[in-house]
N, C-alpha and C. Protein backbone atom coordinates (compact mmCIF):
# COMPACT_ATOMS: atom_id res chain seq x y z
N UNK A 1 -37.62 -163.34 35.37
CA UNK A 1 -38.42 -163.58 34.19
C UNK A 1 -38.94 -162.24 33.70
N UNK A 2 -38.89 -161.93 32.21
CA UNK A 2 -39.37 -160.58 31.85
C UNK A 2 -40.71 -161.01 31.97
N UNK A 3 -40.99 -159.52 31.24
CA UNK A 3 -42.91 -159.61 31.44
C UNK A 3 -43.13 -160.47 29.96
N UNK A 4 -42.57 -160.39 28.74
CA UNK A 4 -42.13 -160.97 27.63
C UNK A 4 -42.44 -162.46 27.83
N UNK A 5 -41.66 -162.79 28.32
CA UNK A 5 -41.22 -164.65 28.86
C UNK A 5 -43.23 -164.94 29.35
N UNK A 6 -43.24 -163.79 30.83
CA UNK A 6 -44.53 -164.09 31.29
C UNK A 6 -45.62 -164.22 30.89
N UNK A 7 -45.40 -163.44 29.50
CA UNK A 7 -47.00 -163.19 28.74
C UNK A 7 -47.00 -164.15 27.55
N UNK A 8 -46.24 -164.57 27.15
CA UNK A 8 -45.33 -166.06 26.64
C UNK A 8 -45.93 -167.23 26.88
N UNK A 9 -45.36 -167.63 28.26
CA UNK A 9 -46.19 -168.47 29.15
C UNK A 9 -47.89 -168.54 29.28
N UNK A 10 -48.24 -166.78 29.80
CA UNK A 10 -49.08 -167.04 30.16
C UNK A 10 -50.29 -167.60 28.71
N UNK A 11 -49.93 -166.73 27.65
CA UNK A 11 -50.69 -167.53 26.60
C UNK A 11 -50.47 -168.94 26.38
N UNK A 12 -49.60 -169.07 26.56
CA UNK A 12 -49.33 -171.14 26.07
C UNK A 12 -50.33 -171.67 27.14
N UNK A 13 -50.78 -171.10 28.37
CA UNK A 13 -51.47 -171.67 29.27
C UNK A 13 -52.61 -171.92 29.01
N UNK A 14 -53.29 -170.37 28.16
CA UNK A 14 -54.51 -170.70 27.88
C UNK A 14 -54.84 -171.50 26.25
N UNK A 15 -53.63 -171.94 25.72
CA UNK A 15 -53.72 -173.06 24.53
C UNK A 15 -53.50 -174.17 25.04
N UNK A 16 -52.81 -174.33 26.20
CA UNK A 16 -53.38 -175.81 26.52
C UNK A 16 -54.21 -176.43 26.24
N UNK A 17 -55.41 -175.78 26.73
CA UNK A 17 -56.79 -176.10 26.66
C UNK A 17 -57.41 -176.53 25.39
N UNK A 18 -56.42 -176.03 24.20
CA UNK A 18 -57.18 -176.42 22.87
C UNK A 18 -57.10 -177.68 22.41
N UNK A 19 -56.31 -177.87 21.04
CA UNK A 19 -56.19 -179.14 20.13
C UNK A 19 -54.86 -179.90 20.86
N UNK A 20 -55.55 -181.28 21.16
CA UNK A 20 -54.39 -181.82 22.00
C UNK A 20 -52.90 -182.07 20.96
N UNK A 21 -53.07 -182.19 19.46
CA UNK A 21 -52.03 -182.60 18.24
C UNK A 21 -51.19 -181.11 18.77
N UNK A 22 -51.70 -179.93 18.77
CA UNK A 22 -50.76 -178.98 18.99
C UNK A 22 -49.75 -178.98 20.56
N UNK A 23 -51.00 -179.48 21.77
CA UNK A 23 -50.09 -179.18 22.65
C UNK A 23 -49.10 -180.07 22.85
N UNK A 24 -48.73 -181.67 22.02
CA UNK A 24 -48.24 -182.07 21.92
C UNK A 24 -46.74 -181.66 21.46
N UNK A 25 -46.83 -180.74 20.83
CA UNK A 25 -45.39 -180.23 19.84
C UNK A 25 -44.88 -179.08 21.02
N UNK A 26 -45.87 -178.60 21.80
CA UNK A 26 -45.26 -177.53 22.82
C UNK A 26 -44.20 -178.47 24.17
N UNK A 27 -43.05 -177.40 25.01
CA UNK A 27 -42.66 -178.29 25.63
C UNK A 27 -43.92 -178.24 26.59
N UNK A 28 -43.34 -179.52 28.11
CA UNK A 28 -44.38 -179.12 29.06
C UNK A 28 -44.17 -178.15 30.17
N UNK A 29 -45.03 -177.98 30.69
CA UNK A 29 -45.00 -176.97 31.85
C UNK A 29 -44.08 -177.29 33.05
N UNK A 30 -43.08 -176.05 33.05
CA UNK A 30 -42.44 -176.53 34.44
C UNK A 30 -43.48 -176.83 35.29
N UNK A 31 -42.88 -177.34 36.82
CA UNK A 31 -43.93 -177.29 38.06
C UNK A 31 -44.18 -176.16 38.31
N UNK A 32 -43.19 -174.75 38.23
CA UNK A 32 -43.86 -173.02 38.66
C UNK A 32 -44.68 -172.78 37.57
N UNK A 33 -44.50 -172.95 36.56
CA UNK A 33 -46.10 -172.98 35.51
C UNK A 33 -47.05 -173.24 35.94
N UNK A 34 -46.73 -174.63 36.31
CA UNK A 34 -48.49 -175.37 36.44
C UNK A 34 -48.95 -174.70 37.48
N UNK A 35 -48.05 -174.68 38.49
CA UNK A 35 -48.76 -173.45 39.88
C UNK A 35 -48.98 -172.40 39.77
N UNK A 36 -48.34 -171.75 38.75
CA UNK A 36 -49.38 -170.34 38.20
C UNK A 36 -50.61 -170.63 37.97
N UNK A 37 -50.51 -171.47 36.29
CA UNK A 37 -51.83 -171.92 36.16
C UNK A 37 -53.30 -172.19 36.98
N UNK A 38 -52.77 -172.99 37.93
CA UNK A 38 -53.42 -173.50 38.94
C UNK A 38 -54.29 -172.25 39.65
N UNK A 39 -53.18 -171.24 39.99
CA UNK A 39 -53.54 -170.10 40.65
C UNK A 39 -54.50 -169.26 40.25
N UNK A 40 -53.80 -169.14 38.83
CA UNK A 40 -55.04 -167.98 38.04
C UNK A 40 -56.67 -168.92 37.80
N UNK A 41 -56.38 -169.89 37.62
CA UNK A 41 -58.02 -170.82 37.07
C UNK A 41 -58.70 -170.28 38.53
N UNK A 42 -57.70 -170.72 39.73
CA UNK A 42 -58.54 -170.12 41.00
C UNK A 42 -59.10 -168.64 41.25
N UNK A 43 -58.28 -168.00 41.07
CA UNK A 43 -58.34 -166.58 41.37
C UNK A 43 -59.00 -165.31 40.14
N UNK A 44 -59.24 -166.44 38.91
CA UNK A 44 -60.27 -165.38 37.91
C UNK A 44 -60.47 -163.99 38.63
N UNK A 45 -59.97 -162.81 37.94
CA UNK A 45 -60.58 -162.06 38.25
C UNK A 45 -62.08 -161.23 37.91
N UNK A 46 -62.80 -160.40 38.53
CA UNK A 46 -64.26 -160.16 38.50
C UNK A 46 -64.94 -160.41 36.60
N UNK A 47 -65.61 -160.29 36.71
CA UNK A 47 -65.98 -160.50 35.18
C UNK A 47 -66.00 -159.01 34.40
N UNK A 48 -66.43 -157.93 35.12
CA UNK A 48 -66.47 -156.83 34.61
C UNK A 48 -65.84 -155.94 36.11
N UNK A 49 -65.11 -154.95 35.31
CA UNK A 49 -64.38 -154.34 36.91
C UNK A 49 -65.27 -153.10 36.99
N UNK A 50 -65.99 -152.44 38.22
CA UNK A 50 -66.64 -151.66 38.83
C UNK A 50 -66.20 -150.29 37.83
N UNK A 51 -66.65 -149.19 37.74
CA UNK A 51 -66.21 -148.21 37.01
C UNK A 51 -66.48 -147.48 37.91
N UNK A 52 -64.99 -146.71 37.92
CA UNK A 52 -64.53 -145.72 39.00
C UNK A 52 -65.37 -143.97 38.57
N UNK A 53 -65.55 -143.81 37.47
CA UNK A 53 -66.87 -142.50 37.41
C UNK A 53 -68.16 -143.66 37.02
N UNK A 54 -69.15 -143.12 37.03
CA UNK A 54 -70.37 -142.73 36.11
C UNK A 54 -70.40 -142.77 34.65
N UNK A 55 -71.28 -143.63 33.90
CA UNK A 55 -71.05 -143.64 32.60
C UNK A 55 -71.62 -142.49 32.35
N UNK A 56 -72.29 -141.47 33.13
CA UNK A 56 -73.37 -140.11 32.92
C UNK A 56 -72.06 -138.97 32.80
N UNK A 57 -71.10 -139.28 34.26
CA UNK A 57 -70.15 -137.98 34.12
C UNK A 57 -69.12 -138.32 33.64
N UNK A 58 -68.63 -139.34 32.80
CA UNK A 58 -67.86 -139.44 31.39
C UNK A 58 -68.35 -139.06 30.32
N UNK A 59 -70.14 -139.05 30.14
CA UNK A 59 -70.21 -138.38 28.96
C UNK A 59 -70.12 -136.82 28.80
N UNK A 60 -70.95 -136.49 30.45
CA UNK A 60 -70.67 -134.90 30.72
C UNK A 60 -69.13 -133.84 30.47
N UNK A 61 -68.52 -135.03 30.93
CA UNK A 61 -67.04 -134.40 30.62
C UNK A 61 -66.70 -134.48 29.59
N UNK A 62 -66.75 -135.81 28.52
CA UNK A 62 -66.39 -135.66 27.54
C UNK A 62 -66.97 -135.07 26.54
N UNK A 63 -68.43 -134.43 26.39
CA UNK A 63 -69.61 -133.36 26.03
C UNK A 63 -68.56 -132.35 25.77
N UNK A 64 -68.07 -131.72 27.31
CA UNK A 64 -67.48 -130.44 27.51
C UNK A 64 -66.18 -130.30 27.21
N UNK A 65 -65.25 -131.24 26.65
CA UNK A 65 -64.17 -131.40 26.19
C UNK A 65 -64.53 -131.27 24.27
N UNK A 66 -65.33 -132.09 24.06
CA UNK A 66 -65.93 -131.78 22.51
C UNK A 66 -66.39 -130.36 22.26
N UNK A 67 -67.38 -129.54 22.86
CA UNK A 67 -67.03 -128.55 23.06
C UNK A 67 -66.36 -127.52 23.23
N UNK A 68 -65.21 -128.13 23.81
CA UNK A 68 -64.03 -126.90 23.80
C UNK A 68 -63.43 -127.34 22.59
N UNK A 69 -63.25 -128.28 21.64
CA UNK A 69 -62.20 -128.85 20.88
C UNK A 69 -63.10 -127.68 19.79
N UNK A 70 -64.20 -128.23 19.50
CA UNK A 70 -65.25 -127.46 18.52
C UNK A 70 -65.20 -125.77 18.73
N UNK A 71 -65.11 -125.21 19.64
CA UNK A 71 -64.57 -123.73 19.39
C UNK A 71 -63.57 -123.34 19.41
N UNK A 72 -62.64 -124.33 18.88
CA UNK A 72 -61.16 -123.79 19.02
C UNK A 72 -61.18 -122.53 18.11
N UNK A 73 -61.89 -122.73 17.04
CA UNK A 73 -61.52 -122.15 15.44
C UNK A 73 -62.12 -120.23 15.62
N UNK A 74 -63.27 -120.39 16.77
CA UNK A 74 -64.00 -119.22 17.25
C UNK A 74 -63.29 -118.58 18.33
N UNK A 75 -62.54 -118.98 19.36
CA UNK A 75 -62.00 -118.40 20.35
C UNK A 75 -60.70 -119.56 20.42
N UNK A 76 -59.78 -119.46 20.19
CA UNK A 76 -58.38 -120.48 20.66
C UNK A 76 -58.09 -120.22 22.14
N UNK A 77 -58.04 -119.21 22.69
CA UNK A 77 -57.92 -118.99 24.21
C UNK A 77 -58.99 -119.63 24.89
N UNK A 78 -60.71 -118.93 25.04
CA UNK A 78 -61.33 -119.48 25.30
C UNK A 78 -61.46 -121.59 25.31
N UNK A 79 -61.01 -121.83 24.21
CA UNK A 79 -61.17 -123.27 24.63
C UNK A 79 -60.15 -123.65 25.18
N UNK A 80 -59.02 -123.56 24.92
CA UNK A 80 -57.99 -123.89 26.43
C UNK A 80 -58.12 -123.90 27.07
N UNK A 81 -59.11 -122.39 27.66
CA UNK A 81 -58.95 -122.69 28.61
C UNK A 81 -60.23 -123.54 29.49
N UNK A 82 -61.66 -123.66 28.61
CA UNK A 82 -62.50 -124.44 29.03
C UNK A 82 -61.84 -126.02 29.03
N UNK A 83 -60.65 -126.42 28.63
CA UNK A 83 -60.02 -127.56 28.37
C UNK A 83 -59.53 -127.78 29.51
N UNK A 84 -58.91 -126.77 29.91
CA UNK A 84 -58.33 -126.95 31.57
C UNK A 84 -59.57 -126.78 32.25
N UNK A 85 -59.87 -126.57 32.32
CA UNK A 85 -61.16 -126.72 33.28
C UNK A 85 -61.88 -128.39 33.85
N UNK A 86 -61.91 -128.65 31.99
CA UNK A 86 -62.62 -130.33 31.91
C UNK A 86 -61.46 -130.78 32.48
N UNK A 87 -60.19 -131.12 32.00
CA UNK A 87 -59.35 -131.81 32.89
C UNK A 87 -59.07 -131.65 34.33
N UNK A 88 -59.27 -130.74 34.85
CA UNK A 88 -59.16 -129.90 36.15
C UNK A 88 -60.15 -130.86 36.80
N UNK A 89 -61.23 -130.92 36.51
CA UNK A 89 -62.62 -131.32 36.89
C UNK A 89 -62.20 -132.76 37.02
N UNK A 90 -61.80 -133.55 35.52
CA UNK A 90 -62.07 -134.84 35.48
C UNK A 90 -60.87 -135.64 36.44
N UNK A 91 -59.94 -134.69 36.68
CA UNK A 91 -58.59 -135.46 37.42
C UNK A 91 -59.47 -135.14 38.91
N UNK A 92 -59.83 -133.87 39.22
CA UNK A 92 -60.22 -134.20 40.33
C UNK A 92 -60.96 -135.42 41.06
N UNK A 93 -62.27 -135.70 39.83
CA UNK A 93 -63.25 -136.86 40.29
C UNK A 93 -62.55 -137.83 40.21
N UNK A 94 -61.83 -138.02 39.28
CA UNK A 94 -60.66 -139.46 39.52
C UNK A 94 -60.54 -139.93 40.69
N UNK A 95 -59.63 -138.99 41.28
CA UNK A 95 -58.40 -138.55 42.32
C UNK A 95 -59.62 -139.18 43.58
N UNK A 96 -61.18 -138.71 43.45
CA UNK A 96 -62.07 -138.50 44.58
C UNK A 96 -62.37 -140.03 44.68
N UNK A 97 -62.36 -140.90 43.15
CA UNK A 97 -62.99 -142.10 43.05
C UNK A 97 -61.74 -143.31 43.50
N UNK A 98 -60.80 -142.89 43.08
CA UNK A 98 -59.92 -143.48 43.48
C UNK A 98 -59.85 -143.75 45.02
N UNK A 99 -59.58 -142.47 45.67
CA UNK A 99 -59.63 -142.84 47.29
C UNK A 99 -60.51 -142.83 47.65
N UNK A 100 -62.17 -143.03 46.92
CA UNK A 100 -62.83 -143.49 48.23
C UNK A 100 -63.19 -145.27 47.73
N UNK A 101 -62.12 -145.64 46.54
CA UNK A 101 -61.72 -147.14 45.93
C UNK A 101 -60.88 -147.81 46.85
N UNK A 102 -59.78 -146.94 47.14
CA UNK A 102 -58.44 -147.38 48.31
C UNK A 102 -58.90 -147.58 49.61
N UNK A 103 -60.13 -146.25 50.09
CA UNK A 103 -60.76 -146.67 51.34
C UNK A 103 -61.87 -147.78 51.86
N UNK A 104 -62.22 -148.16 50.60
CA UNK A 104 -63.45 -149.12 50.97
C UNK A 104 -62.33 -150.86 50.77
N UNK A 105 -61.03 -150.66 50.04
CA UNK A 105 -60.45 -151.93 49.91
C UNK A 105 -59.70 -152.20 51.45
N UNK A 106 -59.28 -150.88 51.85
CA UNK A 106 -58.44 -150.56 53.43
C UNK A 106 -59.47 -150.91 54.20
N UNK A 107 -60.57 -150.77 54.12
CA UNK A 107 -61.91 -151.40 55.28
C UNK A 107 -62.28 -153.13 55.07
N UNK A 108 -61.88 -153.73 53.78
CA UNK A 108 -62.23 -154.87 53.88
C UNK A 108 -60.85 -155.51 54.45
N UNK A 109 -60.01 -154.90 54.71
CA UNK A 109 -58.63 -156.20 55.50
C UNK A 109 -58.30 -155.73 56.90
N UNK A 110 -58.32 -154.09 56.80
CA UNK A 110 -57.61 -153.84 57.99
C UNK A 110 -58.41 -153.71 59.28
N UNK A 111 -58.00 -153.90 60.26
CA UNK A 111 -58.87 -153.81 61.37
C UNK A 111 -59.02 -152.67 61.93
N UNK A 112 -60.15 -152.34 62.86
CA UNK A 112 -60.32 -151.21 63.22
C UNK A 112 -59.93 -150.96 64.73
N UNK A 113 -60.35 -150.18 65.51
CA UNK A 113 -59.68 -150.01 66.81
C UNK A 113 -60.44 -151.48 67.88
N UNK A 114 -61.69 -151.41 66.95
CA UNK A 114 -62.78 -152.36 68.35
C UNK A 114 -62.92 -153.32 67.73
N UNK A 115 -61.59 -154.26 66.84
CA UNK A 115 -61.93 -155.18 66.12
C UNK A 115 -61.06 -156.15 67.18
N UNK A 116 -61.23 -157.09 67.42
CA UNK A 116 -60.26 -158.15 68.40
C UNK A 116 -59.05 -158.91 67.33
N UNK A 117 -58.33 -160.00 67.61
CA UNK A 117 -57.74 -160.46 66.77
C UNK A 117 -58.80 -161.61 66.40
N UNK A 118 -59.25 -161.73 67.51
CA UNK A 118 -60.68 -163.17 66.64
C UNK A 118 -61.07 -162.75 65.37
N UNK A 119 -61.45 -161.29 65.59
CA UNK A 119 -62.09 -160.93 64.01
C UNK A 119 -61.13 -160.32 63.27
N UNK A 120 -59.92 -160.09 63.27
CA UNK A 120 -59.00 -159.97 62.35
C UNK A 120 -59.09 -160.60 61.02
N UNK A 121 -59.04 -159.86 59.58
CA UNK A 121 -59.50 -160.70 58.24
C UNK A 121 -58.68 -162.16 58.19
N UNK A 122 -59.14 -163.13 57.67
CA UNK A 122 -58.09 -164.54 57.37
C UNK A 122 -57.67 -164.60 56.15
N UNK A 123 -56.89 -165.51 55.77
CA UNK A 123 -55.73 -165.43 54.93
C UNK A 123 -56.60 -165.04 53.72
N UNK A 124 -57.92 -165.68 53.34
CA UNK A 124 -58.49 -165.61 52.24
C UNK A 124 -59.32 -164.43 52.24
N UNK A 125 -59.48 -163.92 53.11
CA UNK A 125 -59.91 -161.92 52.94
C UNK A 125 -58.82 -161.18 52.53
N UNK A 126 -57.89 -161.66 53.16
CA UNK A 126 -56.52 -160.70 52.53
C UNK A 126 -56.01 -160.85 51.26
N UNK A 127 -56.33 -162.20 50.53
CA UNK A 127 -55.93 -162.39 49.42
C UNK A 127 -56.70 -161.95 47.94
N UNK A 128 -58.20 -162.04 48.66
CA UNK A 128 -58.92 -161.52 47.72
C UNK A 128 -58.82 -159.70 47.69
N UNK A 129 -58.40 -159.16 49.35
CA UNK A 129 -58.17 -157.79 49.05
C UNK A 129 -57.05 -157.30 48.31
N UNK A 130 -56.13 -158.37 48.16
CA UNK A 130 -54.51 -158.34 47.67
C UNK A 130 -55.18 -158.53 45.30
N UNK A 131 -56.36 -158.67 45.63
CA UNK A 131 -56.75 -159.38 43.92
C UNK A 131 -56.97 -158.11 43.77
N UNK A 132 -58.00 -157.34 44.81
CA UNK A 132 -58.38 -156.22 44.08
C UNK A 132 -57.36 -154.89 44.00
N UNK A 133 -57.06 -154.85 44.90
CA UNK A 133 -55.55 -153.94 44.96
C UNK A 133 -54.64 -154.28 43.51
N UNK A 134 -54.43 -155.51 43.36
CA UNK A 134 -53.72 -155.47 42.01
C UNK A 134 -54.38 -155.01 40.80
N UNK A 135 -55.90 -155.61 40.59
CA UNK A 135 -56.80 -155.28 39.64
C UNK A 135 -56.93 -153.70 39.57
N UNK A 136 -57.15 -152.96 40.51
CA UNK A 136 -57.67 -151.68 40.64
C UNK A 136 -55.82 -150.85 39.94
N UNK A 137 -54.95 -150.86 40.58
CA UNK A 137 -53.27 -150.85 40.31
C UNK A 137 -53.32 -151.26 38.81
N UNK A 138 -53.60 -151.95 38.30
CA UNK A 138 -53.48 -152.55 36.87
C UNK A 138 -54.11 -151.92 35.92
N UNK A 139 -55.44 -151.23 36.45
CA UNK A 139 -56.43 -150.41 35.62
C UNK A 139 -55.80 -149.25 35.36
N UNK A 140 -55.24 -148.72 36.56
CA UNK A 140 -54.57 -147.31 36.52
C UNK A 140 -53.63 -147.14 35.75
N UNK A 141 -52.73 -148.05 35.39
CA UNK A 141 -51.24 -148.09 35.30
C UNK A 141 -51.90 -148.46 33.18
N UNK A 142 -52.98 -148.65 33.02
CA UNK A 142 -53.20 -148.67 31.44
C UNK A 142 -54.15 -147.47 31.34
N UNK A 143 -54.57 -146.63 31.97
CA UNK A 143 -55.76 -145.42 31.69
C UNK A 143 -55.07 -144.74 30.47
């Protein structure tokens, strides 16, 4: 199935829900539909997703990026190279927020050395760590 077909689907799913005269004229849902369906009503993801900087050091960076854009016309070298700098900076904190994002999701499933299998995560710790792994993957992959 393309992503096309999927995003297809997945909107007809959420018109179900509307004017019953319309969903009448739609076909119906295979059975792997409705078990999508089913899935996502369960598995909503968070309402607002955590933000990987600071709304303070997005503005700081982006301050110092306006800044360099604004003296281009006074120094063209100079702001390049304060440009590399802000990006230098802002990929780094990424890079920092990111893995310590990957490490705190790797602490909610995986076990540690003095963990037994009693306390090993269950199916529904892993699945919700499997939500955020996709969510967090999904954010990245549109930045």
């Amino acid at each position: 199935m393309t992503d096309t077909t999927r995003d297809a689907r997945d909107a007809r799913d959420v018109r179900d829900a509307g004017d019953p005269q319309e969903a009448e004229s739609r076909p119906p849902l295979t059975p792997l539909e409705k078990a999508r369906a089913a899935v996502r009503s369960r598995t909503a993801p968070p309402a607002r997703a955590e933000a990987l900087l600071p709304q303070e050091e997005c503005d700081a960076l982006a301050s110092r990026m306006q800044h360099a854009v604004v003296g281009f016309v006074d120094g063209p070298q100079d702001a390049v190279a304060e440009a590399d700098h802000v990006l230098e900076e802002l990929a780094a904190r990424f890079t920092d927020a990111v893995n310590r994002r990957r490490s705190a999701l790797r602490g909610s499933w995986q076990p540690t050395d003095r963990q037994s299998e009693a306390t090993a995560p269950d199916t529904e710790q892993l699945r919700l760590a499997l939500r955020d792994y996709r969510e967090l993957s999904e954010r990245l992959l549109h930045v």
